[in-house]
PDB file of N, CA and C in Angstrom:
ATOM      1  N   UNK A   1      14.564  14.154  18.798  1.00  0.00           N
ATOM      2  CA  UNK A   1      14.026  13.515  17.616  1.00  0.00           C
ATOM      3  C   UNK A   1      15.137  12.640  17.015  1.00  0.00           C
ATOM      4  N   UNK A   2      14.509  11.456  16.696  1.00  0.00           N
ATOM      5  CA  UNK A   2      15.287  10.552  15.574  1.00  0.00           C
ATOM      6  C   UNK A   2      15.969  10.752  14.774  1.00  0.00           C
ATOM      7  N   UNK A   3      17.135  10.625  13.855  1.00  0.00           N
ATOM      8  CA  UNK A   3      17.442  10.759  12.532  1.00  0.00           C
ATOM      9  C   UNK A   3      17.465   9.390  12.007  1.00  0.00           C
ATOM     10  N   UNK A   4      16.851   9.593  10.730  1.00  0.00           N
ATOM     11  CA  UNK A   4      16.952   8.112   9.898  1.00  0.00           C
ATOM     12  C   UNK A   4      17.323   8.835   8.367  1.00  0.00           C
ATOM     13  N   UNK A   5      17.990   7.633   7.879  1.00  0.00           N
ATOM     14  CA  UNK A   5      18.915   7.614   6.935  1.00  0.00           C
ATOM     15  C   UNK A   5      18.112   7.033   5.738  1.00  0.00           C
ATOM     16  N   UNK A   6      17.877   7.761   4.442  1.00  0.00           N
ATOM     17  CA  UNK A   6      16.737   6.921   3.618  1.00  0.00           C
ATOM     18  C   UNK A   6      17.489   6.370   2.246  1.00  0.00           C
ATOM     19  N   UNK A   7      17.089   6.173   1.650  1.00  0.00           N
ATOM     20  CA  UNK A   7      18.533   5.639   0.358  1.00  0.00           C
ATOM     21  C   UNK A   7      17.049   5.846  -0.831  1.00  0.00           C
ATOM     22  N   UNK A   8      17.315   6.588  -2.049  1.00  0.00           N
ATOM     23  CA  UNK A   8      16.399   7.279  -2.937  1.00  0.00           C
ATOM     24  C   UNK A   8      16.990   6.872  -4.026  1.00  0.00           C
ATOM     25  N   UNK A   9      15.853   5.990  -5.157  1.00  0.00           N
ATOM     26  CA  UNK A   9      16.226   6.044  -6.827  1.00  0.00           C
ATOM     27  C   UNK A   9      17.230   7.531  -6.867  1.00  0.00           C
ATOM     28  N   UNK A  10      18.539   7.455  -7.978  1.00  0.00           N
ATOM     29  CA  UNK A  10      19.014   8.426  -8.428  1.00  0.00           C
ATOM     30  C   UNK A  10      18.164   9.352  -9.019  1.00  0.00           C
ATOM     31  N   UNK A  11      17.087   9.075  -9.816  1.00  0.00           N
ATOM     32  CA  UNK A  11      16.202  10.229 -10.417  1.00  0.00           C
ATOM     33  C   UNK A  11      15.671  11.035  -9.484  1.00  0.00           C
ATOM     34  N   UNK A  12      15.389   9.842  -8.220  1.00  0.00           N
ATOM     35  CA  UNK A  12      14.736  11.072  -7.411  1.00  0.00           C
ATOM     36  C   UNK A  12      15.578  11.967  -6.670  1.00  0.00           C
ATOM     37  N   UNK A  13      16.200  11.586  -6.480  1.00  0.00           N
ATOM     38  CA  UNK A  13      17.945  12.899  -6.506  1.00  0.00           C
ATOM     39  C   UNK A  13      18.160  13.919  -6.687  1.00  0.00           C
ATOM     40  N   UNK A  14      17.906  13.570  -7.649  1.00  0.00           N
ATOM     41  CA  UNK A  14      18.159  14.444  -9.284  1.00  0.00           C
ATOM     42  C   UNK A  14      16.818  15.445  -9.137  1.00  0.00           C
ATOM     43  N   UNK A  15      15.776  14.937  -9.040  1.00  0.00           N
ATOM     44  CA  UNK A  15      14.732  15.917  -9.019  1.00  0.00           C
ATOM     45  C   UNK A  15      15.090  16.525  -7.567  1.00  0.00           C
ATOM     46  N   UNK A  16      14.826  15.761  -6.217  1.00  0.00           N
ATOM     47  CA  UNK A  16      15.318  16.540  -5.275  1.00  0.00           C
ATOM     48  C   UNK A  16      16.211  17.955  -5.156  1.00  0.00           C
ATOM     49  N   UNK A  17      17.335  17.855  -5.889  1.00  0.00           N
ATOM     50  CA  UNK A  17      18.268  18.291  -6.073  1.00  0.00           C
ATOM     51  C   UNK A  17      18.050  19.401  -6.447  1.00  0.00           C
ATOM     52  N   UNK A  18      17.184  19.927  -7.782  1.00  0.00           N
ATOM     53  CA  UNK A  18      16.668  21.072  -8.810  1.00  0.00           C
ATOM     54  C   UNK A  18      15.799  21.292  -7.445  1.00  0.00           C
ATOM     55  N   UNK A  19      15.240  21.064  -6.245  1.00  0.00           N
ATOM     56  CA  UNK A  19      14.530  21.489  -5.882  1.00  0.00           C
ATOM     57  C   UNK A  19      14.867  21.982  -4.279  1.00  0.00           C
ATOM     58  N   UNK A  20      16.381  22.479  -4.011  1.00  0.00           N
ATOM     59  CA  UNK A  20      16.264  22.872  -2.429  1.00  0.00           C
ATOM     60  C   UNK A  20      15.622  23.887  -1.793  1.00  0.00           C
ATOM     61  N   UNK A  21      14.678  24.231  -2.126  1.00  0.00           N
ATOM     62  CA  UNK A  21      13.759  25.178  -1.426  1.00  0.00           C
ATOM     63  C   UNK A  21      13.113  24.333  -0.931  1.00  0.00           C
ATOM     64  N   UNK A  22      13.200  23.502  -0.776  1.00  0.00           N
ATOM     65  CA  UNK A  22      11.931  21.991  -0.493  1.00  0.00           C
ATOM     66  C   UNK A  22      12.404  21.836   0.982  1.00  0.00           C
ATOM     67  N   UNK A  23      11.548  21.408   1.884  1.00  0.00           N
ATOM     68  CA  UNK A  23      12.446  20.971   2.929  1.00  0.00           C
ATOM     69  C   UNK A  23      11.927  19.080   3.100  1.00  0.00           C
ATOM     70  N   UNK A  24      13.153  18.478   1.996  1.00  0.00           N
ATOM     71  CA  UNK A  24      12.977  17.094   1.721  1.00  0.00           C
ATOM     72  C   UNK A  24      12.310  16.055   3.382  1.00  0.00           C
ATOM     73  N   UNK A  25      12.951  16.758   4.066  1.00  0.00           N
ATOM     74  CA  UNK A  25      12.721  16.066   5.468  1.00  0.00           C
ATOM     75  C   UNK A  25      11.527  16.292   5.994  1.00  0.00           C
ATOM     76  N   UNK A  26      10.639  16.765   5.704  1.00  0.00           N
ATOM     77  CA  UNK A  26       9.643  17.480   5.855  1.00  0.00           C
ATOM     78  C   UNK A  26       8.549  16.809   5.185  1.00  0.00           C
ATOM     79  N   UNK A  27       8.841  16.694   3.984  1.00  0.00           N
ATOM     80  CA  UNK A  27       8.257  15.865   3.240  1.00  0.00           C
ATOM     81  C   UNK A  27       7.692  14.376   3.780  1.00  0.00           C
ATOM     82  N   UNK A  28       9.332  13.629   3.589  1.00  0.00           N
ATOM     83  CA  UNK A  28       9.422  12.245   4.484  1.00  0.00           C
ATOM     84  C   UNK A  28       8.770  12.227   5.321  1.00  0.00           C
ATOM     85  N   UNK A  29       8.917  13.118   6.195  1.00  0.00           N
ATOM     86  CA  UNK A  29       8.512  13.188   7.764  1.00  0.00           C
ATOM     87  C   UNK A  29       6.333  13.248   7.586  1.00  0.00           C
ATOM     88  N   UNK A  30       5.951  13.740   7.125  1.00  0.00           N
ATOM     89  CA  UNK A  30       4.868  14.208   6.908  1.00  0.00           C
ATOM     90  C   UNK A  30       4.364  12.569   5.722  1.00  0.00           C
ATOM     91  N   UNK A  31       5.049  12.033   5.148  1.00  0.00           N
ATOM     92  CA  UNK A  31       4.505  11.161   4.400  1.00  0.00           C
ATOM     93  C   UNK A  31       4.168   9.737   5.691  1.00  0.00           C
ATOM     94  N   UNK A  32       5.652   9.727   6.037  1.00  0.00           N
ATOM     95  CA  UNK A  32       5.869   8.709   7.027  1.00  0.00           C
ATOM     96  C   UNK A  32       4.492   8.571   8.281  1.00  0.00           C
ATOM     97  N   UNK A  33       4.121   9.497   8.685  1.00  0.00           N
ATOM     98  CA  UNK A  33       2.920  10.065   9.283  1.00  0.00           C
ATOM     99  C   UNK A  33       1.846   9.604   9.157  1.00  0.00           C
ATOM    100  N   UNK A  34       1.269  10.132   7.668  1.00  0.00           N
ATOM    101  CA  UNK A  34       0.076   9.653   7.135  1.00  0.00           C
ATOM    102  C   UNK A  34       0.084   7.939   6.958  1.00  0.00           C
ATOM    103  N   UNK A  35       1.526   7.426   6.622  1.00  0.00           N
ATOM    104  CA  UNK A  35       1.229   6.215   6.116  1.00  0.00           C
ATOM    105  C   UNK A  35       1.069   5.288   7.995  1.00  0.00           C
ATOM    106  N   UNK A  36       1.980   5.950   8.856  1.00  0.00           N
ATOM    107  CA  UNK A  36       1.882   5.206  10.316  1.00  0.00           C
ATOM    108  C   UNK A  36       0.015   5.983  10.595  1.00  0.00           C
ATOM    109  N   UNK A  37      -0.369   6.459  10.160  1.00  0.00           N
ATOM    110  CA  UNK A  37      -1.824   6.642  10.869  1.00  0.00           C
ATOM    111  C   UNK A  37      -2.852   5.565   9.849  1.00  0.00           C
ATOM    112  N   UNK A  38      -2.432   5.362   8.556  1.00  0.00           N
ATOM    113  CA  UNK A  38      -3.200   4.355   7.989  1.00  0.00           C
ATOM    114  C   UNK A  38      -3.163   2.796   8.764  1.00  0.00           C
ATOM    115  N   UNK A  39      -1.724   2.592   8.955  1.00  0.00           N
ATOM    116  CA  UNK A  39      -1.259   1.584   9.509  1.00  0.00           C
ATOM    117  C   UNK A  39      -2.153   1.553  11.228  1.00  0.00           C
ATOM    118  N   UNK A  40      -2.150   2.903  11.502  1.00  0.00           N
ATOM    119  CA  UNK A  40      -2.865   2.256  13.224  1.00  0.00           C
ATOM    120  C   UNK A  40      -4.507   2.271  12.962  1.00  0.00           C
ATOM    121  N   UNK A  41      -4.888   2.665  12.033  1.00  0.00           N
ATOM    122  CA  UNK A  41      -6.823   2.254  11.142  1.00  0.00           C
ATOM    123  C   UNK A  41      -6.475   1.124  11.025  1.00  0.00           C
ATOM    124  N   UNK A  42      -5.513   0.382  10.429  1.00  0.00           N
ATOM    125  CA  UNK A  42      -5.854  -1.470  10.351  1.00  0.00           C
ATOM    126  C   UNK A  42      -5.252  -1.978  11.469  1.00  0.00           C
ATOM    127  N   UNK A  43      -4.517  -1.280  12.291  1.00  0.00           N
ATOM    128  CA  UNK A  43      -4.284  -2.494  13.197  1.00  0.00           C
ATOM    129  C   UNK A  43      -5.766  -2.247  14.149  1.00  0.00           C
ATOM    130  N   UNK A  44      -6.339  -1.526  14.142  1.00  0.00           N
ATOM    131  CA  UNK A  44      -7.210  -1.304  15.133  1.00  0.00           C
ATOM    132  C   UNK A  44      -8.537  -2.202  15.010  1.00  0.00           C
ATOM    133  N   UNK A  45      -8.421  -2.332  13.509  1.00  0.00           N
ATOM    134  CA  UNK A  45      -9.208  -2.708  12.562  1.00  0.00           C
ATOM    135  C   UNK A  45      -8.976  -4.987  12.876  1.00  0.00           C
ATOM    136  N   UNK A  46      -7.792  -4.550  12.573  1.00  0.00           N
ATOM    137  CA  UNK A  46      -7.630  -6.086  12.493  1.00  0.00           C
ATOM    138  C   UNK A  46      -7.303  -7.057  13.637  1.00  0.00           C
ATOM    139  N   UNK A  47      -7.569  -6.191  14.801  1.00  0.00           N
ATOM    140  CA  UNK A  47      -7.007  -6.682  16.438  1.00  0.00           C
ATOM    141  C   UNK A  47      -8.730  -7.256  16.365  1.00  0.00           C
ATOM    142  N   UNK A  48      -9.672  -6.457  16.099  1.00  0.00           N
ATOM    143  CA  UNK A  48     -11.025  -6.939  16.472  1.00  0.00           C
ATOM    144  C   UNK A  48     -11.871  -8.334  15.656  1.00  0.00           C
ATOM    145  N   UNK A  49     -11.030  -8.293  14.820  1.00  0.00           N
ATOM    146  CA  UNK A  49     -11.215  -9.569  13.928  1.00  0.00           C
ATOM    147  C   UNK A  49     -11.149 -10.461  14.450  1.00  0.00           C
ATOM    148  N   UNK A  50     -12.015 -11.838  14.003  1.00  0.00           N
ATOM    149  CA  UNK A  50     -11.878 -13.266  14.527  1.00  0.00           C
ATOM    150  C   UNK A  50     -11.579 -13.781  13.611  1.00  0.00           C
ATOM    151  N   UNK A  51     -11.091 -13.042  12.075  1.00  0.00           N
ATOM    152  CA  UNK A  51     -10.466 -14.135  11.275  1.00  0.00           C
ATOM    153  C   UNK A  51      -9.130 -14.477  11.403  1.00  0.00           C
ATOM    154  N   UNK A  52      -8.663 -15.542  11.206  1.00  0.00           N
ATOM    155  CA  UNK A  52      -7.140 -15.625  10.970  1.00  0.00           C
ATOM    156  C   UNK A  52      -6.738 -15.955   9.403  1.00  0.00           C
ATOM    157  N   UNK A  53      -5.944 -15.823   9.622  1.00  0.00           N
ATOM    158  CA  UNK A  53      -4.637 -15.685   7.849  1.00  0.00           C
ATOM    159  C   UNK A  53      -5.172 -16.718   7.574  1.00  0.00           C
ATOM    160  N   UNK A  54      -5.133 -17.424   7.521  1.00  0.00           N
ATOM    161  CA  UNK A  54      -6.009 -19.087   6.994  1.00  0.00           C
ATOM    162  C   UNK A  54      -7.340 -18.975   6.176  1.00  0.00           C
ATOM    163  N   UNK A  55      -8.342 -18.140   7.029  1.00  0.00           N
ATOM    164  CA  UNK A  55      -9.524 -17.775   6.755  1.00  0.00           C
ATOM    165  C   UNK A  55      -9.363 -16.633   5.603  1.00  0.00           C
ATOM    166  N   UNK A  56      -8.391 -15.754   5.947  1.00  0.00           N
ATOM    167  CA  UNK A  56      -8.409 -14.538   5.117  1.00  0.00           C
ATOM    168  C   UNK A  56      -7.937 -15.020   3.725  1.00  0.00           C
ATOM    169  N   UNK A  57      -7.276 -16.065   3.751  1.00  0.00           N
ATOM    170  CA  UNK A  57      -6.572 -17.050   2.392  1.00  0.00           C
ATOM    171  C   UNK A  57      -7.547 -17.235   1.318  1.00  0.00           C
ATOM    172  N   UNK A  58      -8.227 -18.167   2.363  1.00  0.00           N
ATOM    173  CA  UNK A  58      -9.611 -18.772   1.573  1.00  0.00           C
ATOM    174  C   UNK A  58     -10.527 -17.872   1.014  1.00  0.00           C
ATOM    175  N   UNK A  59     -10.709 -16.741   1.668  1.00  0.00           N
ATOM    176  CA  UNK A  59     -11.648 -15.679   1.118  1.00  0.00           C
ATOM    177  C   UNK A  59     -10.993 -14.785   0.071  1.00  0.00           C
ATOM    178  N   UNK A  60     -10.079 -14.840  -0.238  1.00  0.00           N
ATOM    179  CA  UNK A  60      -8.970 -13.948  -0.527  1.00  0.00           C
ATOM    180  C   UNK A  60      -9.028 -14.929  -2.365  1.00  0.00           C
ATOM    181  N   UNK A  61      -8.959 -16.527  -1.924  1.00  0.00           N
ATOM    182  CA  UNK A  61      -8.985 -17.548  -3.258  1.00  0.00           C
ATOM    183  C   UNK A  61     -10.202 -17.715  -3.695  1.00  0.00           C
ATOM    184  N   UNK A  62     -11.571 -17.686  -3.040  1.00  0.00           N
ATOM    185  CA  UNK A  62     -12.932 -17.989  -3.525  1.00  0.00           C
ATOM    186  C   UNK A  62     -13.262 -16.529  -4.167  1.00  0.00           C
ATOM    187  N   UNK A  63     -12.681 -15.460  -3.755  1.00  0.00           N
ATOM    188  CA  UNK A  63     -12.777 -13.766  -4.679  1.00  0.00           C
ATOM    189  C   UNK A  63     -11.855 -14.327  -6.279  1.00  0.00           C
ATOM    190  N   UNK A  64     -10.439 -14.603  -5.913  1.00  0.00           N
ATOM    191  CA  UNK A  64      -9.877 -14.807  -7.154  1.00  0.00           C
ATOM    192  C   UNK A  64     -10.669 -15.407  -8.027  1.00  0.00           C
ATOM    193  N   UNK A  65     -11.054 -16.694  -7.883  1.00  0.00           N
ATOM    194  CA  UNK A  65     -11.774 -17.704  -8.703  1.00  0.00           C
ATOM    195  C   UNK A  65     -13.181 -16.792  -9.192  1.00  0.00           C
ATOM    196  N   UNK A  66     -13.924 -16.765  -8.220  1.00  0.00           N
ATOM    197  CA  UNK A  66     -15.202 -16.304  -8.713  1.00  0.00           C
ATOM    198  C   UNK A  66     -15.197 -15.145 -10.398  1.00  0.00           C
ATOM    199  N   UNK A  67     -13.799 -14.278 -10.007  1.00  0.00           N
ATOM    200  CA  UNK A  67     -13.806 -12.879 -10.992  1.00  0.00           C
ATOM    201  C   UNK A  67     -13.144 -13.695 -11.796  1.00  0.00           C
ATOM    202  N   UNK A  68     -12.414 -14.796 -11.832  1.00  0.00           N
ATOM    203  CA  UNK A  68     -11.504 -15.199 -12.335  1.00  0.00           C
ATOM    204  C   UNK A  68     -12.930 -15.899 -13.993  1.00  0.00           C
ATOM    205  N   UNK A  69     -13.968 -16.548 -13.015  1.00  0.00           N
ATOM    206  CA  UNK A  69     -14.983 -17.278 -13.387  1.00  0.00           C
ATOM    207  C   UNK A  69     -15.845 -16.139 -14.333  1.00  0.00           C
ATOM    208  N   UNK A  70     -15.943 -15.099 -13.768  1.00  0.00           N
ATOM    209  CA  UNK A  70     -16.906 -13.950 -14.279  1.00  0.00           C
ATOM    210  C   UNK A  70     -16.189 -12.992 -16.012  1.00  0.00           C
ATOM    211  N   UNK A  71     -15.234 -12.805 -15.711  1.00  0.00           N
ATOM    212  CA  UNK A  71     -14.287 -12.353 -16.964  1.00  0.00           C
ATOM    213  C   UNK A  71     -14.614 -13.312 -18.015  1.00  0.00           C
ATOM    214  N   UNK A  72     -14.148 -14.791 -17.600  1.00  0.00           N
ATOM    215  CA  UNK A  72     -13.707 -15.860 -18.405  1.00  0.00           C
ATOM    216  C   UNK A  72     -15.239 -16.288 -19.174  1.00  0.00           C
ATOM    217  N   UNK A  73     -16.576 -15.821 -18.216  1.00  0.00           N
ATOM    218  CA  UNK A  73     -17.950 -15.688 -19.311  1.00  0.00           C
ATOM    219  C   UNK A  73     -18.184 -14.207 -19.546  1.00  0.00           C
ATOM    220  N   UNK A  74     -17.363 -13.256 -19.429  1.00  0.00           N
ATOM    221  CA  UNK A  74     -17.581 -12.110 -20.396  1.00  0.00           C
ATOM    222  C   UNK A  74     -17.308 -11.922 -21.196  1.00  0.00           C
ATOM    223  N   UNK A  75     -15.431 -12.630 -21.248  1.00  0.00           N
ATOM    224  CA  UNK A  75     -14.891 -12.871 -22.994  1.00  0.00           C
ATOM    225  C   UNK A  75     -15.646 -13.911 -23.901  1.00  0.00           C
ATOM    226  N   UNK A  76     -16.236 -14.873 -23.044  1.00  0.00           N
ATOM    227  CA  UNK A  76     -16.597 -15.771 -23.818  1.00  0.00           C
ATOM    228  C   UNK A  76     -18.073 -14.770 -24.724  1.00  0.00           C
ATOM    229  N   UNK A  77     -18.717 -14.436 -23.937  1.00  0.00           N
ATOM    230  CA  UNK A  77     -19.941 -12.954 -24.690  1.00  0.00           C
ATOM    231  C   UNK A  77     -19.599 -12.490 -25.658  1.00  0.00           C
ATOM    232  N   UNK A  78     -18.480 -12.262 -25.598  1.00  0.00           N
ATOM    233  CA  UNK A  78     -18.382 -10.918 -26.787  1.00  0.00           C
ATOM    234  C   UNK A  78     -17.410 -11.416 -27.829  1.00  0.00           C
ATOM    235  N   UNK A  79     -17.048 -13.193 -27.867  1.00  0.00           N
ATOM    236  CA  UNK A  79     -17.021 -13.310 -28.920  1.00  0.00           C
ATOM    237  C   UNK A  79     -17.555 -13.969 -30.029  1.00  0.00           C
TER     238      UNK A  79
END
């Protein structure tokens, strides 16, 4: 197995620290996990796609605008 080296806010240290019954690596190890199994749901996800970044832009700016559009006549409602 690997060792990797992680670098932690001082607070979280500090809490770490009050807490060695913990097995910190364990933790990491088990977070790191869940987040690489989210990560292989979108790549699996996004290999089957025919959009590209371009497309995803545009859809990504016609969402902004639209809510952007929808708020801007809800404040206008209620005053």
């Amino acid at each position: 197995m690997a060792n990797v080296t992680l670098a932690v806010p001082e607070e979280l240290r500090r809490i770490m620290k009050r807490h060695p019954e913990i097995k910190w690596s364990e933790v990491a190890r088990q977070a790191m996990w869940e987040y690489a199994r989210r990560l292989t749901i979108v790549d699996g996800i996004t290999s089957k796609s025919r959009l590209t970044e371009k497309d995803a832009l545009e859809i990504g700016k016609t969402i902004r605008v639209s809510l952007a559009d929808k708020y801007a006549k809800d404040a206008r409602r209620t005053d």
